[in-house]
N, C-alpha and C. Protein backbone atom coordinates (compact mmCIF):
# COMPACT_ATOMS: atom_id res chain seq x y z
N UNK A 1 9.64 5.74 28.35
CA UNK A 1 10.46 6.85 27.91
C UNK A 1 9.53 8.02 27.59
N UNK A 2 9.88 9.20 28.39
CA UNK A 2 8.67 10.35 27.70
C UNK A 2 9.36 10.83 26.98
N UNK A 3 8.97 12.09 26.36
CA UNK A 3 8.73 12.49 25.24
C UNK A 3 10.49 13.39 25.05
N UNK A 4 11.03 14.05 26.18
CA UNK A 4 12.24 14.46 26.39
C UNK A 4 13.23 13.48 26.22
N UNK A 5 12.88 12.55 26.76
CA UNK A 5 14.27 11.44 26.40
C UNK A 5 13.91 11.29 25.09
N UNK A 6 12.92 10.59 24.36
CA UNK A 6 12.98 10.13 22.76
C UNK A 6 13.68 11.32 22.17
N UNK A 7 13.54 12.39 22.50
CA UNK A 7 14.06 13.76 21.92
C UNK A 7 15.73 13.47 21.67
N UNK A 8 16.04 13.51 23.13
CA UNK A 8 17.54 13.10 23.37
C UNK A 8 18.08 12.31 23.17
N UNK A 9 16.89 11.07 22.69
CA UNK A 9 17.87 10.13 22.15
C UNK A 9 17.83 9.87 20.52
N UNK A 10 16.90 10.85 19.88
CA UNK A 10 17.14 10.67 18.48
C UNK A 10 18.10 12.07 18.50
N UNK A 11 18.14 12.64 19.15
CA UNK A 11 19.29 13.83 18.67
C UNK A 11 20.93 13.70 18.95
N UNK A 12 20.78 12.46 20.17
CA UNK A 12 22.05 11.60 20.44
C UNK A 12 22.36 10.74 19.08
N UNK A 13 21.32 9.99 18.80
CA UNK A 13 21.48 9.38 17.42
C UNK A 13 21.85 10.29 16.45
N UNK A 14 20.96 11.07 16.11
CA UNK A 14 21.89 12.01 15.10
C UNK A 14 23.27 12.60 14.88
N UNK A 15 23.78 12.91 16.19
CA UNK A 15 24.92 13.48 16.67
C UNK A 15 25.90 12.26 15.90
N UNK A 16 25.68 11.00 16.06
CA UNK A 16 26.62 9.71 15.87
C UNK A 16 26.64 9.98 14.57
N UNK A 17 26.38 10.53 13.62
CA UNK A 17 25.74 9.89 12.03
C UNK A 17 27.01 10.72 11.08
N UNK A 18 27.95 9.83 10.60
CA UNK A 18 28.99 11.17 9.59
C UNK A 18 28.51 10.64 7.95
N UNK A 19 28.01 9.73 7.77
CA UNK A 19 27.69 9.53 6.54
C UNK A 19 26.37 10.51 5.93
N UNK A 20 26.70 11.66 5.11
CA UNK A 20 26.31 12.63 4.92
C UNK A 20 25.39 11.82 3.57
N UNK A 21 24.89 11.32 3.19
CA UNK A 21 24.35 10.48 2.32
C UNK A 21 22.63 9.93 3.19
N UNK A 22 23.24 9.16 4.30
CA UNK A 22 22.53 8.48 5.27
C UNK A 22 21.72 9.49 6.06
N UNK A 23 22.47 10.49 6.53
CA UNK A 23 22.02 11.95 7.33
C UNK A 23 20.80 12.70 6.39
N UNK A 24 20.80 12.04 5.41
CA UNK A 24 20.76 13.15 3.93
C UNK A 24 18.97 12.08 4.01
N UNK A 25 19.33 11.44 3.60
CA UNK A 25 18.11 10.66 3.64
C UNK A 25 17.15 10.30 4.93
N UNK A 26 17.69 10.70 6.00
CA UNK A 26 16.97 10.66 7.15
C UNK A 26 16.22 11.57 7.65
N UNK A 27 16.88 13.17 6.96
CA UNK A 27 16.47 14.16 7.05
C UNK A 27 15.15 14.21 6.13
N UNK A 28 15.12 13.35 4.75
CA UNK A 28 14.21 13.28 3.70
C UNK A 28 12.99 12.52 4.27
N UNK A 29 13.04 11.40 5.39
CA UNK A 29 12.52 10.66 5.43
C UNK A 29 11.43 11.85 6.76
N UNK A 30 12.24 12.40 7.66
CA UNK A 30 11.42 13.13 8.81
C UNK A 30 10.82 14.00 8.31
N UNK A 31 10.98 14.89 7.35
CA UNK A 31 10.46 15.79 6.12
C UNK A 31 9.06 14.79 6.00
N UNK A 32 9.71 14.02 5.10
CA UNK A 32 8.39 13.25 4.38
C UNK A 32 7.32 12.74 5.61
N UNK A 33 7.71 12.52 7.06
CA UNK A 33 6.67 11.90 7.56
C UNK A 33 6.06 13.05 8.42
N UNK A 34 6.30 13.94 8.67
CA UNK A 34 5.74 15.39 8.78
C UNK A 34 4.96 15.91 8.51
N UNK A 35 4.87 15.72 6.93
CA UNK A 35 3.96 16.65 5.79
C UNK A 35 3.29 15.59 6.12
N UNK A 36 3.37 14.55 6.06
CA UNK A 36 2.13 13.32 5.90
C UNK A 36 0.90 13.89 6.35
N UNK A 37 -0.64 13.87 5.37
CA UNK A 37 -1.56 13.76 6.27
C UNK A 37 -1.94 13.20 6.45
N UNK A 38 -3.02 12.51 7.21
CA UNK A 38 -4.04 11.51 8.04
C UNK A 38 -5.04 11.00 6.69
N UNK A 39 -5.01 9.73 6.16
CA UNK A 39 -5.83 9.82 4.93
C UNK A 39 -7.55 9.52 5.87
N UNK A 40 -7.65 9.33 6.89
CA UNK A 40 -8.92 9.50 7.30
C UNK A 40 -9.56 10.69 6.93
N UNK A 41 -8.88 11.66 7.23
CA UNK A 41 -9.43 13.49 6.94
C UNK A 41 -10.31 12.91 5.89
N UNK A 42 -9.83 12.35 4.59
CA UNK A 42 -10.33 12.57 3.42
C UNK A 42 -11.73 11.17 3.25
N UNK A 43 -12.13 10.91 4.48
CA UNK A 43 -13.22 10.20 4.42
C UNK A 43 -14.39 10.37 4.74
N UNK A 44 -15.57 10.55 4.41
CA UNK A 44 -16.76 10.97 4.80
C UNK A 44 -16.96 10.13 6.71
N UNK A 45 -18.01 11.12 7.39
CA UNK A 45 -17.85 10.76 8.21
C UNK A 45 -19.27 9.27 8.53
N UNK A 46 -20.07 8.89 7.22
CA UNK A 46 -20.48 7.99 7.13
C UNK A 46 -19.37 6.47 6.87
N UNK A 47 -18.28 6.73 5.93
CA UNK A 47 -17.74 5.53 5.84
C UNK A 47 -16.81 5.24 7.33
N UNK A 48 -16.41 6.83 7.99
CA UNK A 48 -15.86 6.45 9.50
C UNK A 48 -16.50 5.80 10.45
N UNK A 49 -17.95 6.34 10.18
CA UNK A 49 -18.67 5.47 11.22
C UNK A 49 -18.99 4.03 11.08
N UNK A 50 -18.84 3.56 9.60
CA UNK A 50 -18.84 2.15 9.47
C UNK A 50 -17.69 1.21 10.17
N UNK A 51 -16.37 2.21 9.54
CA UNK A 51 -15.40 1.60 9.95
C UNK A 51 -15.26 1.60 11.64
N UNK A 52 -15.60 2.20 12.12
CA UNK A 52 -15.50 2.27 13.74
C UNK A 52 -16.43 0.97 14.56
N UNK A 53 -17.92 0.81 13.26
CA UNK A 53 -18.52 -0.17 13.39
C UNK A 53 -18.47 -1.52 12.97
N UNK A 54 -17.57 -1.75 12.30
CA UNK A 54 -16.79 -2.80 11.80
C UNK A 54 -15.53 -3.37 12.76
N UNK A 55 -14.76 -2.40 13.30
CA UNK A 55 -13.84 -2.50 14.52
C UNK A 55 -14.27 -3.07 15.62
N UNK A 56 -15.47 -2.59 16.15
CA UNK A 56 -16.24 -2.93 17.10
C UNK A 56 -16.85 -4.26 17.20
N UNK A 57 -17.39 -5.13 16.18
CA UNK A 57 -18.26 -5.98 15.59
C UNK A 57 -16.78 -7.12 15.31
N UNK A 58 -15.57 -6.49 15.31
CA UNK A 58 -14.25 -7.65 14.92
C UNK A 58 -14.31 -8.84 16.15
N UNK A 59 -14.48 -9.86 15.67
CA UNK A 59 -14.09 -11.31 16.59
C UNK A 59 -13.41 -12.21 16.09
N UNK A 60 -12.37 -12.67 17.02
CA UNK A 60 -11.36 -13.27 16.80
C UNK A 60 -11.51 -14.74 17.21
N UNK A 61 -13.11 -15.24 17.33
CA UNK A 61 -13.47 -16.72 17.61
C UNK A 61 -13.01 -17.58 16.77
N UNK A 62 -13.14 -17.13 15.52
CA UNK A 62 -13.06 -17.95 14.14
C UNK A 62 -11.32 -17.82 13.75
N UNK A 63 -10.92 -17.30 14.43
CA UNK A 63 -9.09 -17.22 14.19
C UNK A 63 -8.40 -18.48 14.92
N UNK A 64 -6.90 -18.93 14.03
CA UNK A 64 -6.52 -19.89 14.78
C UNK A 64 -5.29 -18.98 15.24
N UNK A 65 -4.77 -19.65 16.38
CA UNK A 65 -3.74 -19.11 16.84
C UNK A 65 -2.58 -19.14 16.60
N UNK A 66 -1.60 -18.10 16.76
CA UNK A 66 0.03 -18.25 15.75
C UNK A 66 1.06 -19.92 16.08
N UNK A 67 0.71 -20.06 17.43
CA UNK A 67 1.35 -20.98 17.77
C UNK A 67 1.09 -22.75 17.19
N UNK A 68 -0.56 -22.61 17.14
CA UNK A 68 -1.14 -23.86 16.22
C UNK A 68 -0.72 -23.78 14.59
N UNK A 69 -1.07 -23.05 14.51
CA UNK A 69 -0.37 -22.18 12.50
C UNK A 69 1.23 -22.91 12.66
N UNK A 70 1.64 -22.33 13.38
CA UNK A 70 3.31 -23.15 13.53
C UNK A 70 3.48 -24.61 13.75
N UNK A 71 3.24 -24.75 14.58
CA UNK A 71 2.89 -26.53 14.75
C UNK A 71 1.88 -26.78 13.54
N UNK A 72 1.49 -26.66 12.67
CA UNK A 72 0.55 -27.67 11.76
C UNK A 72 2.17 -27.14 10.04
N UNK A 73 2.22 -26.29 10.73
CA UNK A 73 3.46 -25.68 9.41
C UNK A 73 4.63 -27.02 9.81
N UNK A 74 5.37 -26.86 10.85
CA UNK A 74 6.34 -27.61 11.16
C UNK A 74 6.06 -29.16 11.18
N UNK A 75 4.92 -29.63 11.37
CA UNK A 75 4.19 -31.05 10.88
C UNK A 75 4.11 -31.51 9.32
N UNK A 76 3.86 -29.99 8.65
CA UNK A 76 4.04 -30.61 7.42
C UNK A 76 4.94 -30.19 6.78
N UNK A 77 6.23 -29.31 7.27
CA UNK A 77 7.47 -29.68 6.61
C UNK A 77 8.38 -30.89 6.93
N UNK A 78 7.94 -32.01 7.70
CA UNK A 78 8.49 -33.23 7.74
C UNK A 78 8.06 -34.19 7.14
């Protein structure tokens, strides 16, 4: 979906909406995520570069997988 349809289809969505309460708070909520800024801005660009180096350095060897997690869950709820 590009960027014209999401358009059209949250303004289709809107169009549907009579609960002026709900409308009311949705409007509060697109407001609020608007103003939002990026809390990265407010990080030195030494702790970014850690974190970018920490991202990089992430391995997922030592992880078990969702599906084993489930099977050892469902083993011991019987």
């Amino acid at each position: 979906m590009n960027i014209l349809e999401m358009k059209g289809a949250f303004m289709g969505m809107l169009a549907q909406v009579e609960d002026e309460e709900l409308l009311r708070g949705m409007l509060e909520k697109c407001v609020e995520m608007l103003n939002r800024t990026d809390m990265l801005d407010d990080l030195s660009p030494e702790v970014l570069k850690a974190l970018e180096a920490a991202d990089l350095d992430f391995d997922l060897d030592d992880t078990i997988p969702n599906d084993a997690v489930f099977q050892q869950l469902r083993a011991w709820q019987k």
